[in-house]
C-alpha atoms as a PDB file:
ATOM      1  CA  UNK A   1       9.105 -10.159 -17.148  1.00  0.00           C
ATOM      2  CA  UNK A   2       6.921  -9.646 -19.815  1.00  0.00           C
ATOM      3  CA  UNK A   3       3.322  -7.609 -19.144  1.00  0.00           C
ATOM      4  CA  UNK A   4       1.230 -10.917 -20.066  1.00  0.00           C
ATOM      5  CA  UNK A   5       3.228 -12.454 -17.722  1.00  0.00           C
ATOM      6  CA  UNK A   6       3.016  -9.897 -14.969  1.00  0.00           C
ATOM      7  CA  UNK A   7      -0.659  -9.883 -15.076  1.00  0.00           C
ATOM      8  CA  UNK A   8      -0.905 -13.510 -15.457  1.00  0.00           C
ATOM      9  CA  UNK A   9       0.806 -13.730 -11.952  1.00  0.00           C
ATOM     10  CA  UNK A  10      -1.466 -10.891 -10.250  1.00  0.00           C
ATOM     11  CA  UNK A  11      -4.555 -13.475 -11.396  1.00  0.00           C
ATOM     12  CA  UNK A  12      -2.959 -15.935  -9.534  1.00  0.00           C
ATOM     13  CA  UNK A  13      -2.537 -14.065  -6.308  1.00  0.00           C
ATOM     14  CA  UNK A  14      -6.141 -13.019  -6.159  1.00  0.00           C
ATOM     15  CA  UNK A  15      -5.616  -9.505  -7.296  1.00  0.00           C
ATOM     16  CA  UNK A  16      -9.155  -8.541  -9.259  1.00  0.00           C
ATOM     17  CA  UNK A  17      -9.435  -5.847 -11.769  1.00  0.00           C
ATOM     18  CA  UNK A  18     -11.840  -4.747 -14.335  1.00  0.00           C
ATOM     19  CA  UNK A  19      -9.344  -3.492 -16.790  1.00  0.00           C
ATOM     20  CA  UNK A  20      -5.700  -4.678 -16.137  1.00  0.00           C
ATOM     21  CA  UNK A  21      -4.195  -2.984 -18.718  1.00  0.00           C
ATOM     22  CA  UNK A  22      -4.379   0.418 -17.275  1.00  0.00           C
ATOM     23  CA  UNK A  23      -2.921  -1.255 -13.526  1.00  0.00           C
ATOM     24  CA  UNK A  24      -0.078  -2.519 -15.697  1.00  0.00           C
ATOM     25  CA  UNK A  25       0.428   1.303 -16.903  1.00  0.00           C
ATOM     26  CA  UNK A  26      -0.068   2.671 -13.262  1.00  0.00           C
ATOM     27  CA  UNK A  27       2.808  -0.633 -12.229  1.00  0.00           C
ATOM     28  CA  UNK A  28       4.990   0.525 -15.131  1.00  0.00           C
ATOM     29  CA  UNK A  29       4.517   4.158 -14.513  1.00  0.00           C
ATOM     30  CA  UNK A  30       5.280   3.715 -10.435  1.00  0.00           C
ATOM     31  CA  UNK A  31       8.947   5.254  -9.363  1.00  0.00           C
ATOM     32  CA  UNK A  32       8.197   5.848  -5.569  1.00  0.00           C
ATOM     33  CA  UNK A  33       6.864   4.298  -2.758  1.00  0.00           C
ATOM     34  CA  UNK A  34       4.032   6.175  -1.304  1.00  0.00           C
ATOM     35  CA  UNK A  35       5.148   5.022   1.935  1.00  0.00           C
ATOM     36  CA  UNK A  36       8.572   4.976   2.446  1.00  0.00           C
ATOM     37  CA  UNK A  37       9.456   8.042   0.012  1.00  0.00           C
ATOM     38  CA  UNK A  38      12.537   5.668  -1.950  1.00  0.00           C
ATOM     39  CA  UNK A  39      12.953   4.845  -5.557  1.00  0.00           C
ATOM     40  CA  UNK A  40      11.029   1.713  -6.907  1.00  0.00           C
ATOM     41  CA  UNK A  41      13.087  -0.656  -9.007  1.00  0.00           C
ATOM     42  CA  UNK A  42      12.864  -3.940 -10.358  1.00  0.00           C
ATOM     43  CA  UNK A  43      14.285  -6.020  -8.153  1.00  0.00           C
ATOM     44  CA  UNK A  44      15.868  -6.028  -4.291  1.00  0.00           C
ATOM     45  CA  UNK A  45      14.615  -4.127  -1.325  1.00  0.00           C
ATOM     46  CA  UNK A  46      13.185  -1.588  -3.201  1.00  0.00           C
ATOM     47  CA  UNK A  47      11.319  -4.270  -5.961  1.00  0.00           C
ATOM     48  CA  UNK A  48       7.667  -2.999  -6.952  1.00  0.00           C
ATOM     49  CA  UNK A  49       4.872  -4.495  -5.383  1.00  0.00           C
ATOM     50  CA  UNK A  50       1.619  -4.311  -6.684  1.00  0.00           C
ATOM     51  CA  UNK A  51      -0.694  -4.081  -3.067  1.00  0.00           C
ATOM     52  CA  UNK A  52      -3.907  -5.582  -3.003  1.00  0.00           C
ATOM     53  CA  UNK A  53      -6.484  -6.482   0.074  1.00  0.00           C
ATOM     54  CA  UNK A  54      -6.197 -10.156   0.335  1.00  0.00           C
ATOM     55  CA  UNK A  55      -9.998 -10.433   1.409  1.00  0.00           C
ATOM     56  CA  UNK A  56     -11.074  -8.355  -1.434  1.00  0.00           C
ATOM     57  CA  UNK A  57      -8.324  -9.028  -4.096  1.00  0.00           C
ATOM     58  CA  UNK A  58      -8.873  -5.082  -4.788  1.00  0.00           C
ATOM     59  CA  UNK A  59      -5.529  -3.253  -5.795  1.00  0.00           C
ATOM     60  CA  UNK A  60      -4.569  -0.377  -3.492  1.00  0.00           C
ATOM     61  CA  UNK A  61      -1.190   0.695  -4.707  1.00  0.00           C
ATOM     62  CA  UNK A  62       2.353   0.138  -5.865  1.00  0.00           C
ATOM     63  CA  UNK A  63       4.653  -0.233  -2.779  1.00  0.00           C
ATOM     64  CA  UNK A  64       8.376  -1.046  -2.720  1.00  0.00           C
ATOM     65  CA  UNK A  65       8.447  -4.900  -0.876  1.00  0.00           C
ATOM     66  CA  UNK A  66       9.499  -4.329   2.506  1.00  0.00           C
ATOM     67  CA  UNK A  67       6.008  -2.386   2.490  1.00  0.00           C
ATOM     68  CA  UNK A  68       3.868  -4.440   0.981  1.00  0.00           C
ATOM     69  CA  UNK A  69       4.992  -6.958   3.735  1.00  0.00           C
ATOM     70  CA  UNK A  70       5.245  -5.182   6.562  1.00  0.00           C
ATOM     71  CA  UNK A  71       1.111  -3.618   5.309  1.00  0.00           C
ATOM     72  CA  UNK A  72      -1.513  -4.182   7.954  1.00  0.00           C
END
């Protein structure tokens, strides 16, 4: 997926940034899950997911999925 693309999609979920260049960097740059300790990839289990509140559409962090969906 191209970055234009990637950021065109955050939009669209609600995530709100003042300057998403530098979250695509911190996305690109990501290689562990801060929660779970294993190695981020691209896709399956282990797929980065850019974490954002839902209320606020403020990111938090990069989380592998089953994370990011299992994140109070």
């Amino acid at each position: 997926v191209m970055k234009r693309q990637r950021i065109a999609k955050w939009k669209k979920r609600g995530v709100i940034s003042d300057d998403y260049e530098a979250l695509h960097t911190i996305w690109e740059n990501a290689t562990q899950c801060p929660m779970c300790k294993c190695k981020l990839t691209n896709d399956g289990n282990t797929r980065k997911c850019l974490d954002h509140c839902h209320e606020t559409g403020e990111f938090r962090e990069i989380l592998c999925s089953p994370c990011n969906l299992n994140r109070d």
